[in-house]
C-alpha atoms as a PDB file:
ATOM      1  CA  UNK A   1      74.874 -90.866-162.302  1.00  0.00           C
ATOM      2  CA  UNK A   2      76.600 -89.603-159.024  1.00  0.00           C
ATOM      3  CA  UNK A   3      76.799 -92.887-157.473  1.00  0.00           C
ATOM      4  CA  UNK A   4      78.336 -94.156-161.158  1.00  0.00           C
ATOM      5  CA  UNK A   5      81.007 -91.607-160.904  1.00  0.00           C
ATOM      6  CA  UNK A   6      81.448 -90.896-157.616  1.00  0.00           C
ATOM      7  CA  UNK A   7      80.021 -94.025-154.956  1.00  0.00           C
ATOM      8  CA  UNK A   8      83.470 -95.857-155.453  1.00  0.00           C
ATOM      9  CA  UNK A   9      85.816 -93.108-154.330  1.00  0.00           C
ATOM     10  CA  UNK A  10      83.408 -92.114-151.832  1.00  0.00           C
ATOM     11  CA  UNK A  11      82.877 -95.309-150.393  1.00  0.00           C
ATOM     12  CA  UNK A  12      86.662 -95.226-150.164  1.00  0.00           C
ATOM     13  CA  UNK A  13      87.179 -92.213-148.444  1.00  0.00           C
ATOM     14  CA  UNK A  14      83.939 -92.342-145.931  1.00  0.00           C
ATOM     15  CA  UNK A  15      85.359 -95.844-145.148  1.00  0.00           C
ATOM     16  CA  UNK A  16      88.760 -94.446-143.820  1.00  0.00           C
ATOM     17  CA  UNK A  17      86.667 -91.672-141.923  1.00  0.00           C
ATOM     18  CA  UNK A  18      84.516 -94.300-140.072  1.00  0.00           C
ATOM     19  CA  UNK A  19      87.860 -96.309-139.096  1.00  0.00           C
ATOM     20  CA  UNK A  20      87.199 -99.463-141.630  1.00  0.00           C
ATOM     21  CA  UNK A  21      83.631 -99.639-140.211  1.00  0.00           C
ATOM     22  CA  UNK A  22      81.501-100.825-143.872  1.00  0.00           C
ATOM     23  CA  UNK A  23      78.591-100.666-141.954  1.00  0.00           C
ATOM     24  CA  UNK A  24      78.770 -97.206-141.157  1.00  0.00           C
ATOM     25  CA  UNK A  25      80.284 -95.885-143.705  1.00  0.00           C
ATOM     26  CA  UNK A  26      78.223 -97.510-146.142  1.00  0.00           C
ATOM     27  CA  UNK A  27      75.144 -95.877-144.185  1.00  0.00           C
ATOM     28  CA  UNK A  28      77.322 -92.772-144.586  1.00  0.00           C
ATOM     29  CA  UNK A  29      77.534 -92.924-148.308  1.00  0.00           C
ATOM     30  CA  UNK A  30      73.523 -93.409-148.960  1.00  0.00           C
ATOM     31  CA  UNK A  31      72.581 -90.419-146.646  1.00  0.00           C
ATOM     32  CA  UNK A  32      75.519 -88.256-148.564  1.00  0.00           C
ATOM     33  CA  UNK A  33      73.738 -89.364-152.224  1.00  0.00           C
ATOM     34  CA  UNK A  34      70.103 -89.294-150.434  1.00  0.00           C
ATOM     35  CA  UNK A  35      71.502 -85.586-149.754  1.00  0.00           C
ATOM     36  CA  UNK A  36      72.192 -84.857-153.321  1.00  0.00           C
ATOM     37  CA  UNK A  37      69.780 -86.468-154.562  1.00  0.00           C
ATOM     38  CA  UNK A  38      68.016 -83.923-152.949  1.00  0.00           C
ATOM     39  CA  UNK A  39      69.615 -81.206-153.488  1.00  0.00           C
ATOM     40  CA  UNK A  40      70.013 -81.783-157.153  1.00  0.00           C
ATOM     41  CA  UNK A  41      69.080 -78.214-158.757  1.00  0.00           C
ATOM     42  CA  UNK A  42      71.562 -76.224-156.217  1.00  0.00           C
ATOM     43  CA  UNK A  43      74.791 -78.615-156.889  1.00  0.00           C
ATOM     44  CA  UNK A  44      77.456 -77.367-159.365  1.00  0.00           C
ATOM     45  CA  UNK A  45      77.727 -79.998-162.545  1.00  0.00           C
ATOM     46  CA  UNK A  46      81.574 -79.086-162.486  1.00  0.00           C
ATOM     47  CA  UNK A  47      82.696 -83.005-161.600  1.00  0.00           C
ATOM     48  CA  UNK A  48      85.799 -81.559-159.356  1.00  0.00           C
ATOM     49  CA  UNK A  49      83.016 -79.325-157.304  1.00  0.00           C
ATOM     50  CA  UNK A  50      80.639 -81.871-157.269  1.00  0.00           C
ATOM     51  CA  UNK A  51      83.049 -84.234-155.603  1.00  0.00           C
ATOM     52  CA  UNK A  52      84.533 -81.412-152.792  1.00  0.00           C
ATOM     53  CA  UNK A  53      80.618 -81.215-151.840  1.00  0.00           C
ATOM     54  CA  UNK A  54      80.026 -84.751-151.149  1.00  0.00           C
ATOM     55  CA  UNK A  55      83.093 -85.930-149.596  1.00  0.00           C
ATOM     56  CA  UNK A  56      82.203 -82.670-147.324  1.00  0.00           C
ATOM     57  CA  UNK A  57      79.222 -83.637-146.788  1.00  0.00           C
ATOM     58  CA  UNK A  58      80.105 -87.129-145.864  1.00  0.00           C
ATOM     59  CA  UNK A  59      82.494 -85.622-143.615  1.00  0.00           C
ATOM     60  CA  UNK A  60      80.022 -83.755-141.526  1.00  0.00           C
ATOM     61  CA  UNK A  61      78.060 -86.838-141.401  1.00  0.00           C
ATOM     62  CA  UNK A  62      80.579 -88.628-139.616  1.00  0.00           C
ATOM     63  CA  UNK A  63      81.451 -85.757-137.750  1.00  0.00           C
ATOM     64  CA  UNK A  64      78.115 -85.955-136.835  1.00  0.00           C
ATOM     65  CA  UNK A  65      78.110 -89.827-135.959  1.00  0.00           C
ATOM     66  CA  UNK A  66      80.649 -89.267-133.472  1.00  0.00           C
ATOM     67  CA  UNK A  67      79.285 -86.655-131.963  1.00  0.00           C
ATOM     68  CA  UNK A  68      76.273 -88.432-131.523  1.00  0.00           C
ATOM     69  CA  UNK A  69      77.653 -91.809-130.509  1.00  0.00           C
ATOM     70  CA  UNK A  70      80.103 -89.652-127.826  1.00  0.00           C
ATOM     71  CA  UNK A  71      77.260 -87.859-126.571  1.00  0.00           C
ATOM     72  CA  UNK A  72      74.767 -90.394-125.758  1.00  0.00           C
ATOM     73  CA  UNK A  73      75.522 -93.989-123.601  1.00  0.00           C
ATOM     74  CA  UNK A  74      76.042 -96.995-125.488  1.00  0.00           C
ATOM     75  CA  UNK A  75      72.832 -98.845-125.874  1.00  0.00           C
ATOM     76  CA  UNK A  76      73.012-102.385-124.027  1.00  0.00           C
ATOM     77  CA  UNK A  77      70.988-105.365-124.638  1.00  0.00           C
ATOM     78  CA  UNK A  78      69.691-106.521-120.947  1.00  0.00           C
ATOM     79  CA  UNK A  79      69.186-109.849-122.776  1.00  0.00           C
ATOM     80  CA  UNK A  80      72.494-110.817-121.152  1.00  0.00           C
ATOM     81  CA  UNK A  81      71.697-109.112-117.448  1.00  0.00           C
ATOM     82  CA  UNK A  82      69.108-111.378-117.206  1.00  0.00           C
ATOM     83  CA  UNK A  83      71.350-114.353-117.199  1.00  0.00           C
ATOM     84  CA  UNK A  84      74.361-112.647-115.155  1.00  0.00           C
ATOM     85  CA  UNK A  85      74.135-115.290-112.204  1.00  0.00           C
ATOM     86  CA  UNK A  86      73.375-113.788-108.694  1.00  0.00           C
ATOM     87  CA  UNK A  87      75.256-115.552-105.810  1.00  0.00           C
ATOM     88  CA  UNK A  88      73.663-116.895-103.307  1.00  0.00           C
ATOM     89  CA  UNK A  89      74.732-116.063-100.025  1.00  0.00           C
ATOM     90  CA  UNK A  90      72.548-118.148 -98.497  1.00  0.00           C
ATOM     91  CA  UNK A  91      74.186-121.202 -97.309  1.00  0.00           C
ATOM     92  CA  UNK A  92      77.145-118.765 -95.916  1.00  0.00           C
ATOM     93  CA  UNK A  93      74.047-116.889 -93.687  1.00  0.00           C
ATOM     94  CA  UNK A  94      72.718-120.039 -92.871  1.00  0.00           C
ATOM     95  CA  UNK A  95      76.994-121.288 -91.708  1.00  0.00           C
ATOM     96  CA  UNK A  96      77.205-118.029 -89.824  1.00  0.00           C
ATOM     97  CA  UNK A  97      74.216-118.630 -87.752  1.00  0.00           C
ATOM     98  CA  UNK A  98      74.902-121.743 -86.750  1.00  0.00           C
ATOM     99  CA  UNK A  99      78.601-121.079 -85.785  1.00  0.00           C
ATOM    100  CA  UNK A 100      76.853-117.916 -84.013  1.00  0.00           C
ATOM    101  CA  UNK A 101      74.757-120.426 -82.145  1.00  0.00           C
ATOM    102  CA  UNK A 102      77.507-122.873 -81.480  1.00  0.00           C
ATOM    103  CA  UNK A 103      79.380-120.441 -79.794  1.00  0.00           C
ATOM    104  CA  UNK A 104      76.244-119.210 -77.366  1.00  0.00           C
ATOM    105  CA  UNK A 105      76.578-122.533 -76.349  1.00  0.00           C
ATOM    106  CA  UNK A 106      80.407-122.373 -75.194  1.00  0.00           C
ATOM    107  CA  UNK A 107      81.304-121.711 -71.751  1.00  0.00           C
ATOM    108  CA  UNK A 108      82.011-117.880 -71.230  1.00  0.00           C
ATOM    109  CA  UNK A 109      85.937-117.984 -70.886  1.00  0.00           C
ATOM    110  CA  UNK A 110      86.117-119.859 -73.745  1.00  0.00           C
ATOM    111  CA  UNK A 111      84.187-117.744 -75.686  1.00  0.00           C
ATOM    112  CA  UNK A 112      85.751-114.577 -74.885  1.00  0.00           C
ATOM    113  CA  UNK A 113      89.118-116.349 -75.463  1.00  0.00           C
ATOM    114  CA  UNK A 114      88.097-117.438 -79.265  1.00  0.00           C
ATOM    115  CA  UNK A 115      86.484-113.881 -79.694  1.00  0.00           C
ATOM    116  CA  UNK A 116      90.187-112.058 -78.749  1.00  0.00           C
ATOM    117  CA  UNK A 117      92.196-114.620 -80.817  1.00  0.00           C
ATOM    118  CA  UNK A 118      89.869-115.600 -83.422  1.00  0.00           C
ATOM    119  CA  UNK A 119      87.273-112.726 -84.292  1.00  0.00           C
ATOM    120  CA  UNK A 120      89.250-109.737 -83.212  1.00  0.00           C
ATOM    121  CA  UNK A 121      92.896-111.208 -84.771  1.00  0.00           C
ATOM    122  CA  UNK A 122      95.176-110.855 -81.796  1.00  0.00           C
ATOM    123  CA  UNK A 123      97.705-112.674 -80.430  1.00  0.00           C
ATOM    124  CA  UNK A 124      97.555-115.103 -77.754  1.00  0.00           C
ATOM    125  CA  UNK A 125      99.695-112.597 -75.533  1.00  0.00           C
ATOM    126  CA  UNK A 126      97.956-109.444 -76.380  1.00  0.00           C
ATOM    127  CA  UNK A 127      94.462-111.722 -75.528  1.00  0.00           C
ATOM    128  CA  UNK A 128      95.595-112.838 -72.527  1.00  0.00           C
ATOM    129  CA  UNK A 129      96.634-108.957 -71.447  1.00  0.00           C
ATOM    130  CA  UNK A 130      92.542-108.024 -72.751  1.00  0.00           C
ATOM    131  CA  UNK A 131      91.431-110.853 -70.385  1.00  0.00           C
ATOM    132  CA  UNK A 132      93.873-110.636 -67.390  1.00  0.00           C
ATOM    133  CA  UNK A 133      94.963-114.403 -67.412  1.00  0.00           C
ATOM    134  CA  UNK A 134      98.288-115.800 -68.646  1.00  0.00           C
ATOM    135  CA  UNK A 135      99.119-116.625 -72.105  1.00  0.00           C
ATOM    136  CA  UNK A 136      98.960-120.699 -71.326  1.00  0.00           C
ATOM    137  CA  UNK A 137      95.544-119.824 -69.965  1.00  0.00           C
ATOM    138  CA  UNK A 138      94.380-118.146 -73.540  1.00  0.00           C
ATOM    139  CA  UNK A 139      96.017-121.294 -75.388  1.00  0.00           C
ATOM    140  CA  UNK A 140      94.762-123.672 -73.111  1.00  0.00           C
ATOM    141  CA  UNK A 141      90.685-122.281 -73.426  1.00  0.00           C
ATOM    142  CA  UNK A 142      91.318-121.753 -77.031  1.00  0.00           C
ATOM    143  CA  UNK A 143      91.909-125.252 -77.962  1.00  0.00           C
ATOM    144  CA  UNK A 144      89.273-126.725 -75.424  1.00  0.00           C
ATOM    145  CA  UNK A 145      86.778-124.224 -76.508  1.00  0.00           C
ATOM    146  CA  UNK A 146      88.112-125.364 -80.645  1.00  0.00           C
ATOM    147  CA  UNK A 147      87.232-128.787 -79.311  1.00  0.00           C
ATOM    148  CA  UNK A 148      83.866-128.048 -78.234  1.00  0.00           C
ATOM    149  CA  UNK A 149      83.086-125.934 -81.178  1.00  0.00           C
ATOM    150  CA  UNK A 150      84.023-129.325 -83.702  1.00  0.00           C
ATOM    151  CA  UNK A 151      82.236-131.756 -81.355  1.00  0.00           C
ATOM    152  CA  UNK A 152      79.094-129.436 -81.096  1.00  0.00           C
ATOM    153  CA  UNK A 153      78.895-128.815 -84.795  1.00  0.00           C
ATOM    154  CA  UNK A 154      80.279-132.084 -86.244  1.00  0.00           C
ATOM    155  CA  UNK A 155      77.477-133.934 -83.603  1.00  0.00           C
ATOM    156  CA  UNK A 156      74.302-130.886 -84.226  1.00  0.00           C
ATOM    157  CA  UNK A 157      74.081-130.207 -80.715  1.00  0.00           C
ATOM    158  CA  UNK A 158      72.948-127.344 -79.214  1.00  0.00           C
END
């Protein structure tokens, strides 16, 4: 008899309250009936009272929902986790080493000319101050020690 009279309205209202969620809201409206449903012999039979008491009711209930929903962390399915790819740093390891060993191989002016220009950024004027030589001295090992670099990883020689 309460849903008869009353489910439509309700439904109604508790939707607005949940924010257009039906889901909710419908879940909403069955707990408010299961509610006075079970509290049958304490309600008042006056229709106007009977209605202030359930939309109440459903009220709290949402109330509650959100407190609930604000309080806890959203559940997550890890379904998708499992399929969030992992890169693989592998072959950029594997580069590294090999340019690492390429340069072990590189006379020792030329590799402490590539190391001031190349690895620690600076200009070919503020390398050649670091390594007490002349600018054309930093350009020149740069490029021959560039040269030996492509022939020594272009041919796999060590």
């Amino acid at each position: 008899m309460i849903h008869r009279e009353f489910g439509g309205a309700l439904f109604g209202h508790v939707l607005r309250l949940t924010g257009n969620d039906r889901q909710w809201a419908e879940d909403v409206v069955q707990e408010t009936l299961v509610r006075a449903w079970r509290n049958a012999d304490r309600l008042d039979r006056e229709p106007g009272m009977l209605r202030a008491w359930l939309y109440t009711v459903a009220r709290r209930i949402v109330i509650d929902g959100r407190r609930s929903h604000s309080a806890r962390p959203r559940e997550v399915d890890v379904a998708p986790l499992a399929l969030v790819p992992v890169p693989d740093r592998s072959e950029q390891a594997l580069s590294a080493m090999v340019v690492a060993d390429a340069l072990q191989g590189l006379r020792a002016e030329h590799r402490e000319a590539l190391e001031e220009t190349y690895l620690r950024d600076r200009t070919v004027n503020e390398a050649a101050s670091v390594l007490g030589v002349p600018p054309g001295t930093v350009k020149s090992r740069v490029f021959y020690a560039l040269r030996a670099l492509r022939r020594v990883l272009r041919d796999g020689e060590g």
